[in-house]
N, C-alpha and C. Protein backbone atom coordinates (compact mmCIF):
# COMPACT_ATOMS: atom_id res chain seq x y z
N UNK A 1 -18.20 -3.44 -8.18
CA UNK A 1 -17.44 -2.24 -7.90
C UNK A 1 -16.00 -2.65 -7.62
N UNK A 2 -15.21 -1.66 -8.00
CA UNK A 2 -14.07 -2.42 -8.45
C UNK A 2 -12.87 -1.13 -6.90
N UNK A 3 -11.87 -1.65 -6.64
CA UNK A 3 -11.32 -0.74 -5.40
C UNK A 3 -9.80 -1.23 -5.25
N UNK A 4 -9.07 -0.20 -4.76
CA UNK A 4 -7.93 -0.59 -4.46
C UNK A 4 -7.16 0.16 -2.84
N UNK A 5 -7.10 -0.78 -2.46
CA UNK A 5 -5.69 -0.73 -0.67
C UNK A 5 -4.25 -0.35 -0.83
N UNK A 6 -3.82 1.02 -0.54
CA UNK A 6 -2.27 0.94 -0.76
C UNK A 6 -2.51 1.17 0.68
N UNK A 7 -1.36 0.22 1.00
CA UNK A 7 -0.73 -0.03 2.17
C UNK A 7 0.99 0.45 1.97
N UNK A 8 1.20 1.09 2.68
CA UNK A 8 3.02 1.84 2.90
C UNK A 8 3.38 1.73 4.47
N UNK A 9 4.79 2.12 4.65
CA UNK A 9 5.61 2.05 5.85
C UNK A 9 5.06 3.23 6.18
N UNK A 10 4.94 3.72 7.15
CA UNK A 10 5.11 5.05 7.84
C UNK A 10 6.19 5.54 7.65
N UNK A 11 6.24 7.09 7.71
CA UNK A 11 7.82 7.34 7.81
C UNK A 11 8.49 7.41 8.98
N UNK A 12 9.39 7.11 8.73
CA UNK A 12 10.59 7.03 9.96
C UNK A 12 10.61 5.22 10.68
N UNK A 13 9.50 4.60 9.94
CA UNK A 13 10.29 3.41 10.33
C UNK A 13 11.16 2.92 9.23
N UNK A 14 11.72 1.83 9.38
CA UNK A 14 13.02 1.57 8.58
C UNK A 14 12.57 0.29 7.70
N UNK A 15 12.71 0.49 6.18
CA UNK A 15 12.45 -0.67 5.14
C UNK A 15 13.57 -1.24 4.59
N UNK A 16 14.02 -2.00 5.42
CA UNK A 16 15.04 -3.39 4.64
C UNK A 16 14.91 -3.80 3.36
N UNK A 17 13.71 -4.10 3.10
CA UNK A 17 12.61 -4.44 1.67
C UNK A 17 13.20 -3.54 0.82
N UNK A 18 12.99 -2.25 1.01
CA UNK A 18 13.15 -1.23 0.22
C UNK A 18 14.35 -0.52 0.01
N UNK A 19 15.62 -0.93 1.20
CA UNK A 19 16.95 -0.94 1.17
C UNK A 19 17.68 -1.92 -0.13
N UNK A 20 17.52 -3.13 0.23
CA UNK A 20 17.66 -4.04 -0.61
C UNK A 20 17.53 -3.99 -2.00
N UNK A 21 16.06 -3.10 -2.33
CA UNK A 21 15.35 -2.90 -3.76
C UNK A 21 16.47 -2.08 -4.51
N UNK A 22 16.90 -0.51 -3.72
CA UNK A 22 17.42 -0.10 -3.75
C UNK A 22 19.00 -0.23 -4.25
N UNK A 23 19.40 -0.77 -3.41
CA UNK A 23 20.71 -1.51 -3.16
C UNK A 23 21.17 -2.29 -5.07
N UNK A 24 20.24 -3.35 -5.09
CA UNK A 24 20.23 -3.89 -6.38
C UNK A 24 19.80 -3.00 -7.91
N UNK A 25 19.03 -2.26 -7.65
CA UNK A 25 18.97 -1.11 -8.63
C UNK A 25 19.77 -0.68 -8.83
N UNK A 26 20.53 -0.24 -7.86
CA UNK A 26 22.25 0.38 -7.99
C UNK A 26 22.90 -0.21 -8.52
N UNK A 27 23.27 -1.75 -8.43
CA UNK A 27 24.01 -2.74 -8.95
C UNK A 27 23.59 -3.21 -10.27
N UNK A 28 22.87 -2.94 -10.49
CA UNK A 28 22.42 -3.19 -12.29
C UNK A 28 21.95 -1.92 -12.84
N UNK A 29 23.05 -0.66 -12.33
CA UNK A 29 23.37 0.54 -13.10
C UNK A 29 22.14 1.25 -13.62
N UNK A 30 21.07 1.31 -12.60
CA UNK A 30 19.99 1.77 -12.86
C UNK A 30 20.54 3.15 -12.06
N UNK A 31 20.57 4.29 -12.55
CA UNK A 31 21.19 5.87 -11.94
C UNK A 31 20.01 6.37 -11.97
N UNK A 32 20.53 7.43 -11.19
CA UNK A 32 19.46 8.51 -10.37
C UNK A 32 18.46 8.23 -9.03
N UNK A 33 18.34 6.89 -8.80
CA UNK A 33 18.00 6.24 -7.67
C UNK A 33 18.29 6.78 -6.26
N UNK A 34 17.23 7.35 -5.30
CA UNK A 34 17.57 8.49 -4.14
C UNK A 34 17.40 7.44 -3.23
N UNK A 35 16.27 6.89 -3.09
CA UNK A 35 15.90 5.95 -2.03
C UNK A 35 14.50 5.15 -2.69
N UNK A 36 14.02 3.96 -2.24
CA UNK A 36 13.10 2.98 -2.97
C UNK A 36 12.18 2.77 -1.12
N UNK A 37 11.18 3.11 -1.22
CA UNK A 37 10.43 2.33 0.19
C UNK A 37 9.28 1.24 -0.76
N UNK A 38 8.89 0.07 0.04
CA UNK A 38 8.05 -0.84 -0.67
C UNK A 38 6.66 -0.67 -0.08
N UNK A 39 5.52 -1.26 -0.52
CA UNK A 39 4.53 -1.23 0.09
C UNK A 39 3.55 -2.47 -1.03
N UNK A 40 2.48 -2.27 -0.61
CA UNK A 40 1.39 -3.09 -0.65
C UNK A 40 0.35 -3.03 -1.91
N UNK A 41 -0.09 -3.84 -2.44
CA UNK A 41 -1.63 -3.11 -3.49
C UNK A 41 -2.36 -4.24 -3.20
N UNK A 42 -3.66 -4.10 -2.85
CA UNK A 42 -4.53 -4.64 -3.09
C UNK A 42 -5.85 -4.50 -3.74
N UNK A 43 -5.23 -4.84 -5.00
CA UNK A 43 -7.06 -4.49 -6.11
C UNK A 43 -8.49 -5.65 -5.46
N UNK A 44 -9.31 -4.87 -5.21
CA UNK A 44 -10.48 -5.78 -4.46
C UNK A 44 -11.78 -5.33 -5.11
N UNK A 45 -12.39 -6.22 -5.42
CA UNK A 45 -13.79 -6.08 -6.09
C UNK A 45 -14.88 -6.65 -5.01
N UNK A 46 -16.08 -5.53 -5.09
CA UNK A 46 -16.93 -5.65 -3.87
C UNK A 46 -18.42 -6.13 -4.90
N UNK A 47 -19.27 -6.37 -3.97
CA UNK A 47 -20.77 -6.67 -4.51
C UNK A 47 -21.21 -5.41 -4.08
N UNK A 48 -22.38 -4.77 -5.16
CA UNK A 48 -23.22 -3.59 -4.58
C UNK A 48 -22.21 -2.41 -5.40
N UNK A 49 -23.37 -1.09 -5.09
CA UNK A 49 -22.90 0.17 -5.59
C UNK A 49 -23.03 1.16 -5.13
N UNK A 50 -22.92 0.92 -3.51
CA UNK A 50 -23.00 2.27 -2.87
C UNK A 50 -21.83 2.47 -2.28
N UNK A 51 -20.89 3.89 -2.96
CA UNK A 51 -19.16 3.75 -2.70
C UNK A 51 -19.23 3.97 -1.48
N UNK A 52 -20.05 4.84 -0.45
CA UNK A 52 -19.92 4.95 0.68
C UNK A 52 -19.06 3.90 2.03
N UNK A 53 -20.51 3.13 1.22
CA UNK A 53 -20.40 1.61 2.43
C UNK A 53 -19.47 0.59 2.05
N UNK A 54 -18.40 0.37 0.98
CA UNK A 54 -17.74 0.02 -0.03
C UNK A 54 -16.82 0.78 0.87
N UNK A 55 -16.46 2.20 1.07
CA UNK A 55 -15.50 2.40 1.66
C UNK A 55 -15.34 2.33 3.04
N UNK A 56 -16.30 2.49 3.74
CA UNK A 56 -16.27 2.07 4.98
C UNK A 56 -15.85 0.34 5.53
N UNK A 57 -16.06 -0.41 4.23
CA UNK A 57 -16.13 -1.75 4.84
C UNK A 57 -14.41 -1.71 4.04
N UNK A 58 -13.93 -1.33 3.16
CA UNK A 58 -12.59 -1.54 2.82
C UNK A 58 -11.39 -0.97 3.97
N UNK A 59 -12.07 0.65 4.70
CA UNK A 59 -11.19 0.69 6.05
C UNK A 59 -11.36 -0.71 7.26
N UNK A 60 -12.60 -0.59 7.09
CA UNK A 60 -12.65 -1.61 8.83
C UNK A 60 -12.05 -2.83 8.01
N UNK A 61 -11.62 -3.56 6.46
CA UNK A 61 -10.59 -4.72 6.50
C UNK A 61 -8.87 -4.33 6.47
N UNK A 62 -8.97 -2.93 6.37
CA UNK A 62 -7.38 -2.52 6.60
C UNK A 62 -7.10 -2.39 7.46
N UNK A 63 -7.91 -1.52 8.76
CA UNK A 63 -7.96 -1.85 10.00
C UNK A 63 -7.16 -3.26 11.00
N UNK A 64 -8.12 -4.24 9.93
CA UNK A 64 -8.35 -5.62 10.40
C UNK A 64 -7.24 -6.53 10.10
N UNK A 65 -6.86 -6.45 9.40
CA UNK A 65 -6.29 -7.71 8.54
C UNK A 65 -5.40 -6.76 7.17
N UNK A 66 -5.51 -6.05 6.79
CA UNK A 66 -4.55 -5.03 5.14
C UNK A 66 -3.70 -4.44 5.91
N UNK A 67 -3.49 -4.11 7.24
CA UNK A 67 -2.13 -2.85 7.36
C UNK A 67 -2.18 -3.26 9.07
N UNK A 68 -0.78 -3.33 9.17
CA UNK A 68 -0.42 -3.26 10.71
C UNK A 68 -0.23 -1.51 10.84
N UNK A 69 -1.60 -1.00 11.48
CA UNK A 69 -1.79 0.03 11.63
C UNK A 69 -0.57 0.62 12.90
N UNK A 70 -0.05 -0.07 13.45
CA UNK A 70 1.09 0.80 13.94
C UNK A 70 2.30 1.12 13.60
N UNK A 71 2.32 0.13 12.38
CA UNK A 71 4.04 1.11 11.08
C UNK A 71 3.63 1.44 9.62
N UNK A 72 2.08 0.81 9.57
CA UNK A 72 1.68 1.22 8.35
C UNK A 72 0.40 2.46 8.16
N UNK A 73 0.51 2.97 6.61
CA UNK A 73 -0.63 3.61 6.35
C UNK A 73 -1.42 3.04 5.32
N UNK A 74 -2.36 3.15 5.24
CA UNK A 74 -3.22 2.97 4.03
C UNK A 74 -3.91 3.57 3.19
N UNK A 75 -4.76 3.46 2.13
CA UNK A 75 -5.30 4.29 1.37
C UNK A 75 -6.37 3.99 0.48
N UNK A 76 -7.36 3.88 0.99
CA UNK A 76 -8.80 3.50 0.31
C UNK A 76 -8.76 4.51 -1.24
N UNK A 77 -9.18 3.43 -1.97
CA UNK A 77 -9.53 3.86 -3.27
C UNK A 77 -10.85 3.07 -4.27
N UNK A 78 -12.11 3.82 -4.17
CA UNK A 78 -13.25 3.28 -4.80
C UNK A 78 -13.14 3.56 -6.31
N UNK A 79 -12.50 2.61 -6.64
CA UNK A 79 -12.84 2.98 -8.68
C UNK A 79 -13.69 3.26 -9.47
N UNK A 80 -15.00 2.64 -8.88
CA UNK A 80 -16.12 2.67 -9.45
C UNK A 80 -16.67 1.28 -9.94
C-alpha cells in the first residue's frame, strides 16, 4: 500500500525557506509570483491492506518524528 505525508508551516509562522524561494524566482524573471511557502512530501509504502490502520499508524509517525506539530501541519494520504 502505497501513501503520502504533506507536512507545511502553519500559518502565521514565518518561512525564510520560502522567502528565499521566492526572492530567487523573482530574480530569474519568473512573474506573477505572490508569495512561495515550502513544505515536506513524504511518499511511504506500508505492508498490509487495511487503509484504516495504515492511516492511523502514518498519523502516530507524523505525530512522532514527520512534523514538529507545534509550527507544522500534516496530511495523511492512503493511495491505495
Amino acid at each position: 500500500m502505497k501513501a503520502r505525508v504533506t507536512v507545511t508551516l502553519k500559518s502565521g509562522i514565518l518561512d525564510p525557506q520560502g522567502k528565499a524561494i521566492e526572492g530567487a524566482l523573482r530574480s530569474l524573471g519568473v512573474a506573477g509570483i505572490a508569495s512561495v511557502r515550502q513544505g515536506k512530501v513524504f511518499d511511504i509504502e506500508l505492508d498490509g491492506g487495511d487503509r484504516a490502520q495504515a492511516e492511523a499508524l502514518l498519523k502516530q509517525a507524523a505525530d512522532k518524528l514527520l512534523a514538529n506539530t507545534v509550527i507544522e501541519n500534516y496530511r495523511v494520504e492512503v493511495l491505495g
